[in-house]
Protein backbone atom coordinates (compact mmCIF):
# COMPACT_ATOMS: atom_id res chain seq x y z
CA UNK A 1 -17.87 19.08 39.30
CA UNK A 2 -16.87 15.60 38.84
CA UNK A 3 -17.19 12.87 36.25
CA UNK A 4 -16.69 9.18 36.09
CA UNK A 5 -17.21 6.71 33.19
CA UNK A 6 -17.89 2.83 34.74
CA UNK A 7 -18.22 -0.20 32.38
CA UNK A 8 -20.00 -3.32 33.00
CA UNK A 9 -17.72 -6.21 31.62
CA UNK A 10 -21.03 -7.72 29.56
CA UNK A 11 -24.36 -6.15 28.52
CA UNK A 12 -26.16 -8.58 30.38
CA UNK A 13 -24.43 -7.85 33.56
CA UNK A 14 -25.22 -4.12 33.04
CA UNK A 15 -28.83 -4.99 32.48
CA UNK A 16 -29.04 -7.38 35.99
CA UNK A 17 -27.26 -4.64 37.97
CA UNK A 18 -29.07 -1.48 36.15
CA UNK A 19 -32.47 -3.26 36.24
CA UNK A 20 -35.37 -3.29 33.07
CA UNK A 21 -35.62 0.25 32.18
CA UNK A 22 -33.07 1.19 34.41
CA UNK A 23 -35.02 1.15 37.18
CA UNK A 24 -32.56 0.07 39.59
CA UNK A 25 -30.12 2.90 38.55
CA UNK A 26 -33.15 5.02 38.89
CA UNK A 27 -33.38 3.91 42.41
CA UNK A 28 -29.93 4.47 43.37
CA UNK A 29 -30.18 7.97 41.59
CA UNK A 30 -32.96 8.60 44.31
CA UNK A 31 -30.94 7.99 47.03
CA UNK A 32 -27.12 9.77 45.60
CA UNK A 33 -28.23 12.73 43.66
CA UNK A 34 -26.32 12.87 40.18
CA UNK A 35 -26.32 13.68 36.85
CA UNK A 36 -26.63 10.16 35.52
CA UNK A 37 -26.46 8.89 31.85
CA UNK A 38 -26.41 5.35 30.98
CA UNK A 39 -26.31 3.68 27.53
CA UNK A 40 -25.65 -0.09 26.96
CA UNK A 41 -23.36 -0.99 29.04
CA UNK A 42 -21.58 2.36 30.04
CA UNK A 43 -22.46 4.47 33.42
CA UNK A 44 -21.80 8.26 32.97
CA UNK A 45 -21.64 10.20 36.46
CA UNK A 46 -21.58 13.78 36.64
CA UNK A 47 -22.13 15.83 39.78
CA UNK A 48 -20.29 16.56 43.49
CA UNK A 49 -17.49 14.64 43.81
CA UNK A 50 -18.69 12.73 46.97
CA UNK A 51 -21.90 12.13 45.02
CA UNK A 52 -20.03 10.55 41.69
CA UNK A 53 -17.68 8.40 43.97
CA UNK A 54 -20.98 7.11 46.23
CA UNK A 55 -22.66 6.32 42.56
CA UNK A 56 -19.53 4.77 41.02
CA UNK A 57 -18.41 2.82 44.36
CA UNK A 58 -22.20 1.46 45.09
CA UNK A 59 -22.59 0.12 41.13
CA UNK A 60 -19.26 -1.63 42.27
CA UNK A 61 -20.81 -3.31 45.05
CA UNK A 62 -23.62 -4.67 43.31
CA UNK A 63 -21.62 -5.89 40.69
CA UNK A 64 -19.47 -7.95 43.39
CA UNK A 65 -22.91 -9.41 45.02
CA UNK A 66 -24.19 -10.34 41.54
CA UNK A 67 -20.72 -12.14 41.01
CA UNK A 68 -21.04 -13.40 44.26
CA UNK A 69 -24.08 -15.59 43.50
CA UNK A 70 -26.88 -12.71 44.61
CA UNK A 71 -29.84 -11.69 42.53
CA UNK A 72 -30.05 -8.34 42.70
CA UNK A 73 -33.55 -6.92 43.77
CA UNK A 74 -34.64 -3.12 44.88
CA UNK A 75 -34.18 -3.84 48.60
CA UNK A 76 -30.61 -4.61 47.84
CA UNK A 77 -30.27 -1.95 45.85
CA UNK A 78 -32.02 0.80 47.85
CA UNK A 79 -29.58 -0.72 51.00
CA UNK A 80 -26.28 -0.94 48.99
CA UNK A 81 -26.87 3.15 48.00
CA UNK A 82 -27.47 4.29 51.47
CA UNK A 83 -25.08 2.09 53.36
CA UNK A 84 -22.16 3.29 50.21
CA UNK A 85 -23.39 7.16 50.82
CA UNK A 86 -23.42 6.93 54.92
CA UNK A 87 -19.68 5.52 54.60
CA UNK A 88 -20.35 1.81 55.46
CA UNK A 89 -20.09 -0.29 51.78
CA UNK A 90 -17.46 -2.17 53.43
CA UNK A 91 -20.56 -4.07 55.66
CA UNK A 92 -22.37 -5.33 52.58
CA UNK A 93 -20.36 -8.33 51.53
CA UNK A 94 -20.82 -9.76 55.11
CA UNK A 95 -24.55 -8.34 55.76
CA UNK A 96 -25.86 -9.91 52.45
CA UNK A 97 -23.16 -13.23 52.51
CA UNK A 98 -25.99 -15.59 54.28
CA UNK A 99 -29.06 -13.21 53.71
CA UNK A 100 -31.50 -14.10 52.00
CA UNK A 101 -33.58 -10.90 51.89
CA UNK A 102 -33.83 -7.87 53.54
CA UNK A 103 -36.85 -5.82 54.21
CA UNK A 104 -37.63 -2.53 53.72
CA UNK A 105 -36.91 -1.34 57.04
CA UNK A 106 -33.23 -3.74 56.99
CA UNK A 107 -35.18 -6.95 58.66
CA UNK A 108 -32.66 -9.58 57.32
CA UNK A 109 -34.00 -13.32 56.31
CA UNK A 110 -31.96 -15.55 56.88
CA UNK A 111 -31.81 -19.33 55.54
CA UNK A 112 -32.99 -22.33 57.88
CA UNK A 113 -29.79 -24.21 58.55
CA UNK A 114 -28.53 -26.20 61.86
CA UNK A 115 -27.41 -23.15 63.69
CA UNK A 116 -31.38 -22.55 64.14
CA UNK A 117 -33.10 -22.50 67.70
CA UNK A 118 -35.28 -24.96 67.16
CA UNK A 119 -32.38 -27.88 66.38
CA UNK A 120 -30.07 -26.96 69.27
């Protein structure tokens, strides 16, 4: 059994990332079984090793998005865990860079700019 502790640099950071009521966390908790225990702005994560690391390395990558300029929203979140526990969290700075949204079923939006069909 494993444990790691992860901080959030600022409470409100914690809240954008862990989502009201922690329903984010509770989403990401669906998808990477854990023992999870979050108060403020600290993360406890007890459980399999590969489990705590998947937890601890996807609230990592949603921290760099929100930094990045991204609101985090569940789609985001529910993409970041499963991509982090199938071994590919390196793909989600580029997938979500010039996303705007992505559905459900990882249909990316994109933003109209000149590159479009219709203007070449």
């Amino acid at each position: 059994m494993s444990e790691r502790v992860f901080i959030f640099p600022t409470y409100d950071l914690a809240q954008s990332i862990l989502g009201q009521h922690n329903r984010y966390l509770q989403m990401m908790n669906e998808v990477i079984p854990a023992d999870v225990v979050s108060r403020g702005d600290t993360v406890v994560i007890k459980g399999d090793e590969l489990q705590v690391e998947a937890l601890y390395r996807t609230l990592e990558e949603l921290v760099f998005l929100y930094k990045e300029g991204s609101t985090i929203t569940e789609s985001q979140v529910r993409i970041a865990a499963k991509m982090v526990m199938n071994g590919k969290g390196d793909a989600l700075h580029s997938m979500f860079e010039d996303t705007l949204s992505v559905t459900m079923r990882g249909k990316k939006h994109y933003a109209k700019d000149g590159r479009s069909k219709s203007n070449m």
